[in-house]
Protein backbone atom coordinates (compact mmCIF):
# COMPACT_ATOMS: atom_id res chain seq x y z
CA UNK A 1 -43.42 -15.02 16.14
CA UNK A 2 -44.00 -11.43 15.93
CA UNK A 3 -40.18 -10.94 15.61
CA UNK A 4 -39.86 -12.97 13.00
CA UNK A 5 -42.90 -11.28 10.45
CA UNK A 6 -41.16 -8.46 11.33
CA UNK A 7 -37.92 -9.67 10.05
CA UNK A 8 -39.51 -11.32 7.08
CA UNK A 9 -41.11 -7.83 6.42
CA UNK A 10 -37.52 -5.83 6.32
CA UNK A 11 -36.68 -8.96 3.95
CA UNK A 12 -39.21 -8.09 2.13
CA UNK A 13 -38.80 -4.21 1.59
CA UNK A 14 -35.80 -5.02 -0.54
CA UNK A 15 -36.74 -5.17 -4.23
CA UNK A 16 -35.74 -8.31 -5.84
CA UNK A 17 -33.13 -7.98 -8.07
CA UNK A 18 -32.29 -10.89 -9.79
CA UNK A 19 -31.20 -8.98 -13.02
CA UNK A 20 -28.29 -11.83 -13.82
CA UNK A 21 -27.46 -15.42 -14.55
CA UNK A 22 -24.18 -17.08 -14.35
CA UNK A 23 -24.23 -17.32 -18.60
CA UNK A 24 -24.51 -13.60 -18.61
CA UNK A 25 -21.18 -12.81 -17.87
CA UNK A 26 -18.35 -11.83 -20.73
CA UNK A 27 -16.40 -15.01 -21.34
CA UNK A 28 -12.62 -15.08 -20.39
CA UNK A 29 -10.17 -17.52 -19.97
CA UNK A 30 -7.83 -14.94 -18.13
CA UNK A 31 -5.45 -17.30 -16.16
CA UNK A 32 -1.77 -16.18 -16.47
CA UNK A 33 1.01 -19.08 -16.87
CA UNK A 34 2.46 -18.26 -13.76
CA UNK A 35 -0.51 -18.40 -11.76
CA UNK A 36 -0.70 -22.12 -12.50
CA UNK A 37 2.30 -22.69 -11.73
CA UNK A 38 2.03 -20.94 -8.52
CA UNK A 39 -1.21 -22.58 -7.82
CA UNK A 40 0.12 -26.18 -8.01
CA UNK A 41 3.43 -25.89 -6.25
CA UNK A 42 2.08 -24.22 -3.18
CA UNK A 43 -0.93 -26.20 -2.96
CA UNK A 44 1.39 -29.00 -3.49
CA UNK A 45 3.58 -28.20 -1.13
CA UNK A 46 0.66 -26.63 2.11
CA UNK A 47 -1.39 -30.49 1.44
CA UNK A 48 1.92 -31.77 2.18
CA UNK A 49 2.80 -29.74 5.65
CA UNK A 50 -1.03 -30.15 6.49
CA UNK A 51 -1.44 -33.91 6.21
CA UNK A 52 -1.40 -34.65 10.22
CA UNK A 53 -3.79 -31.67 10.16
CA UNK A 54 -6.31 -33.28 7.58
CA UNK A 55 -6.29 -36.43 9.68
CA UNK A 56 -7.08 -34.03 13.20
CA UNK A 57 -9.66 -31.79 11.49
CA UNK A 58 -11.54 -35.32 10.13
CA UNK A 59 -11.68 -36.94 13.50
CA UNK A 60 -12.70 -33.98 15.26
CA UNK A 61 -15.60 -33.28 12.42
CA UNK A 62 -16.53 -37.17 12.49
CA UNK A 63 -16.89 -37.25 16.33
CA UNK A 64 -18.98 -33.90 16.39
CA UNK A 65 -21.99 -34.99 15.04
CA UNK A 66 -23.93 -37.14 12.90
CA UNK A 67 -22.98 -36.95 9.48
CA UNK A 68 -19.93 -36.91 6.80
CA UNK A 69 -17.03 -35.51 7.33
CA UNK A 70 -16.59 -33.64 3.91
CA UNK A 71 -19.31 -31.30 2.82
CA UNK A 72 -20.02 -30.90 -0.78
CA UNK A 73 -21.70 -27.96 -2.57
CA UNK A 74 -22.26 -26.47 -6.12
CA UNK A 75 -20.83 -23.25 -6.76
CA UNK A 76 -20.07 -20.62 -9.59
CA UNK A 77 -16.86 -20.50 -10.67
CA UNK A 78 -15.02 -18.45 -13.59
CA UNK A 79 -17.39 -17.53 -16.14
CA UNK A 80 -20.39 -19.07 -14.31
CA UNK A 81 -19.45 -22.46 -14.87
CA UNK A 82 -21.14 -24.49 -11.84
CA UNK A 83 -18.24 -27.38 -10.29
CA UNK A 84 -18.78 -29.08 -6.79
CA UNK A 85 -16.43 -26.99 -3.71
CA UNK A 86 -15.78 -29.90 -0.86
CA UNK A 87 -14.80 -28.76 2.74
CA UNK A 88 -14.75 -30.17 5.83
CA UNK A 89 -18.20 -30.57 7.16
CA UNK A 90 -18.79 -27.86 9.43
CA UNK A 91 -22.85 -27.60 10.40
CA UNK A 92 -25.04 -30.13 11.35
CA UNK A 93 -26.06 -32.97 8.49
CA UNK A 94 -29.56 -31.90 6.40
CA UNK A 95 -29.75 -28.32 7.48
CA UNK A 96 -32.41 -25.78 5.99
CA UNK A 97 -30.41 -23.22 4.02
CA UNK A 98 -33.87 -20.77 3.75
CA UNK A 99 -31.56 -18.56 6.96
CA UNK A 100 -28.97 -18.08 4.52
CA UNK A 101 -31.37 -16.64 1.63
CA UNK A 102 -32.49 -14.26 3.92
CA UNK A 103 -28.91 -13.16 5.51
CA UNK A 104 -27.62 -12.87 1.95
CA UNK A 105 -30.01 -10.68 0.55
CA UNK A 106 -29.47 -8.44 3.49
CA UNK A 107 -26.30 -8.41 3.39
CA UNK A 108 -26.17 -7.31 -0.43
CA UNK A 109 -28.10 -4.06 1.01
CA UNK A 110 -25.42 -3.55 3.64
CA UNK A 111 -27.82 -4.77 6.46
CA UNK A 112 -25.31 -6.38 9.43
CA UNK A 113 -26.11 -10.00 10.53
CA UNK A 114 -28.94 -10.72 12.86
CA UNK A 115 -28.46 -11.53 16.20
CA UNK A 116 -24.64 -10.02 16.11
CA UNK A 117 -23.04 -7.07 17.92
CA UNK A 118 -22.06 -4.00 16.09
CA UNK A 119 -21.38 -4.25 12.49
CA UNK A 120 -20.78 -7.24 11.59
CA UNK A 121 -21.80 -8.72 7.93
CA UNK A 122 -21.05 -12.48 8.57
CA UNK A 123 -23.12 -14.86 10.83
CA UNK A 124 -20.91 -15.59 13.72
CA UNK A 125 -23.55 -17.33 15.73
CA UNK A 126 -25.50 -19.14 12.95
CA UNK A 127 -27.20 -22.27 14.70
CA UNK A 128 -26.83 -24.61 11.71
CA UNK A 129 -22.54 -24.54 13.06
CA UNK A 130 -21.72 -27.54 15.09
CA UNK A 131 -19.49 -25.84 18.49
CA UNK A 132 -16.48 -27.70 16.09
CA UNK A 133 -17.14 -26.04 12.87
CA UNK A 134 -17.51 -22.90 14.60
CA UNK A 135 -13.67 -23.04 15.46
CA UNK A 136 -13.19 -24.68 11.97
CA UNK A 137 -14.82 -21.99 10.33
CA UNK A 138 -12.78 -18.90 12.29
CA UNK A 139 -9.50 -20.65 11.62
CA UNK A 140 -9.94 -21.42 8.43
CA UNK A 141 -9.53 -24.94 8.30
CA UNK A 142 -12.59 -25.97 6.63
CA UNK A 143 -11.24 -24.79 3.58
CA UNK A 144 -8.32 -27.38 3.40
CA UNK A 145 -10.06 -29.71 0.96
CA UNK A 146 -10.20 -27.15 -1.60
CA UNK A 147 -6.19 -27.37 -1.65
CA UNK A 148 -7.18 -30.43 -4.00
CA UNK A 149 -9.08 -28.65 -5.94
CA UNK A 150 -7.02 -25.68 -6.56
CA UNK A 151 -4.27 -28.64 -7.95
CA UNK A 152 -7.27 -29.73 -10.22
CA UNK A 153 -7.63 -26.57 -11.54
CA UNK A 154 -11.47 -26.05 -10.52
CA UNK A 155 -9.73 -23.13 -8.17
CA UNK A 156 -6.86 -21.31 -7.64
CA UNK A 157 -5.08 -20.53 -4.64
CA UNK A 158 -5.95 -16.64 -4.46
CA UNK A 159 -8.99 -15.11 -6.11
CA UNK A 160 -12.83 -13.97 -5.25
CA UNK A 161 -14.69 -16.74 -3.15
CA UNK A 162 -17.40 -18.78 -5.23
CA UNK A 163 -20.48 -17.84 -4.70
CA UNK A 164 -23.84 -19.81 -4.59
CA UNK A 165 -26.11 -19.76 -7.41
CA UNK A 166 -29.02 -18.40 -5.26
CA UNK A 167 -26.24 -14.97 -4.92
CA UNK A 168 -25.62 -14.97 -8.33
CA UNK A 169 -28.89 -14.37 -9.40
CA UNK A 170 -29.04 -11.32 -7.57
CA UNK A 171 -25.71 -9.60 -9.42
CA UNK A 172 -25.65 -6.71 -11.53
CA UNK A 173 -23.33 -6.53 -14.41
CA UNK A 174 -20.41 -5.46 -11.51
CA UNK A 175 -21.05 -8.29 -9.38
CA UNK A 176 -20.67 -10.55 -11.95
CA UNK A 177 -16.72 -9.39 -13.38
CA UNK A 178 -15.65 -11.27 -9.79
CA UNK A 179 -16.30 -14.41 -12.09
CA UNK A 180 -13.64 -13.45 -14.47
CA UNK A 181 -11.33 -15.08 -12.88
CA UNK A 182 -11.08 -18.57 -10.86
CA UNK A 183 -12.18 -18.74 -7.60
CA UNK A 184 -9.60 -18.64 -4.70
CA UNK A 185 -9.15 -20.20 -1.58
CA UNK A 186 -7.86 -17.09 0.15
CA UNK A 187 -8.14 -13.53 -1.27
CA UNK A 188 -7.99 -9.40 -0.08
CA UNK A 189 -11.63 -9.84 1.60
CA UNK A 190 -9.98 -12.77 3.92
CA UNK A 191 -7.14 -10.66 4.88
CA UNK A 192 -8.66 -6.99 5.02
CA UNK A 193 -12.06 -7.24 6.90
CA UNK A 194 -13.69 -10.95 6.66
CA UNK A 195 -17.38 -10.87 8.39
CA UNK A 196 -16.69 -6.74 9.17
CA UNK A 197 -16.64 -5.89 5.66
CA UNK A 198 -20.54 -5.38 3.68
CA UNK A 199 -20.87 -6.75 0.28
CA UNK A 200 -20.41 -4.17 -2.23
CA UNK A 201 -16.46 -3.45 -0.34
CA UNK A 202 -16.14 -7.10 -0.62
CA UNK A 203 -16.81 -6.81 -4.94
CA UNK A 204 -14.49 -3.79 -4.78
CA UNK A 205 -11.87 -6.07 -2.93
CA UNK A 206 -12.36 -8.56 -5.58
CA UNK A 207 -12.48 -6.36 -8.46
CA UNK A 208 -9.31 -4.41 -7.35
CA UNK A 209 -7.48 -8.11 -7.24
CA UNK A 210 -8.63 -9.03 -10.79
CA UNK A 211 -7.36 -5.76 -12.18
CA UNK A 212 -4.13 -5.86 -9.89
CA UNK A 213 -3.02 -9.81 -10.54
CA UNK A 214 0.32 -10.55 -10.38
CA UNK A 215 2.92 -13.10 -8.92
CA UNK A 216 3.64 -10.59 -5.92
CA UNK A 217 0.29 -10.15 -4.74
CA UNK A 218 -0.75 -13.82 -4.37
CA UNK A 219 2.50 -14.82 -2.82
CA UNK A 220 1.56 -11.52 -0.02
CA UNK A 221 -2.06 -12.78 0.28
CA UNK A 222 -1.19 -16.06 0.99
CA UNK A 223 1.66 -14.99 3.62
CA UNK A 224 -1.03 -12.88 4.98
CA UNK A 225 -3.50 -15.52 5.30
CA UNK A 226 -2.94 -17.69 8.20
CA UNK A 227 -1.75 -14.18 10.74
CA UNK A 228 -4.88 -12.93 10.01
CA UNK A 229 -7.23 -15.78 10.27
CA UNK A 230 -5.14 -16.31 13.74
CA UNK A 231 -5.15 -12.88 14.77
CA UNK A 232 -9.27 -12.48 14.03
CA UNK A 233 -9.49 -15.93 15.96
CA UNK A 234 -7.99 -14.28 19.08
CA UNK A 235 -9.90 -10.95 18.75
CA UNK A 236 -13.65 -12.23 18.01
């Protein structure tokens, strides 16, 4: 118990900063022609490949615990307009997200995880992961719904992760240009650092992508994806 005030005091000592709102960002509808057309075929084309894959991933969520296989969640997408992610369900059914509130807000003041070795900014050993999801979640694979989602056009393929609206309200005016674009599936933070990389190098990650765009650099991203996911999966 006394661990825990003292936790909740360190919380504490960080001043709240919830100086914006997903409306507050400039409005864009910056979303080249070819990165539409890159989005669809590939996503296309991976749901296809992955099909057995679905079907594996489904089973092995369903027979891990009680509870749906798919896990649905409202996020902030490009220019803070709110849609519904969906990934396989990875943590235990009706889960108390209050850990998360506190990890985040750390982790925008470059505080590493609790209860993890060294510095690391992502919560490896978060007890709301069922022993599946934990594997799920390190390769990757509870992202595979959003391939659906990225032929809807609620995503793309390659872009900044969507936040929750609990982070958002925490930006400042930088944090909030990584809603200029769509959300991606994969991006630089997924192949340059993941959980060993602190927030504000994870905005600069994004940032440098939404000034850098082009045709090349999601086609490398996505090449780069599934080595490094693999590679991180073997090393951690």
């Amino acid at each position: 118990m006394a661990q825990r005030s003292r936790e909740l005091r360190t919380v504490d000592a960080f001043p709240p900063e919830p100086v914006s709102k997903p409306n507050d960002i400039v409005r864009t509808d910056f979303h080249p022609a070819y990165k539409r057309c890159f989005d669809i075929i590939v996503s296309s084309l991976l749901i296809i490949l992955t099909a057995p894959l679905f079907l594996i991933v489904a089973v092995l969520v369903r027979l891990s615990s009680r509870g749906p296989i798919f896990f649905r969640q409202e996020r902030i997408g490009q220019n803070g307009h709110p849609f519904t992610v969906t990934k396989f369900r990875s943590m235990y059914a009706n889960v108390d997200s209050t850990r998360h509130h506190e990890y985040f807000r750390k982790y925008m003041h470059g505080v590493p995880a609790p209860d993890e070795k060294g510095t690391v900014f992502k919560m490896r050993n978060d007890p709301r992961i069922t022993p599946i999801g934990r594997g799920l979640r390190r390769l990757g694979l509870d992202e595979l719904p959003q391939l659906a989602q990225v032929v809807k056009g609620d995503m793309s393929l390659v872009g900044p992760r969507p936040p929750l609206e609990y982070e958002v309200a925490h930006y400042n005016e930088r944090h909030m240009k990584r809603l200029l674009v769509k959300p991606g599936v994969t991006g630089l933070w997924q192949v340059r650092g993941r959980d060993i990389v602190n927030f504000e190098s994870m905005v600069d990650m994004d940032l440098e992508y939404v000034q850098g765009m082009s045709l090349w650099l999601d086609t490398k991203i996505v090449l780069l994806t599934a080595p490094s996911l693999i590679w991180a999966f073997l090393t951690k």
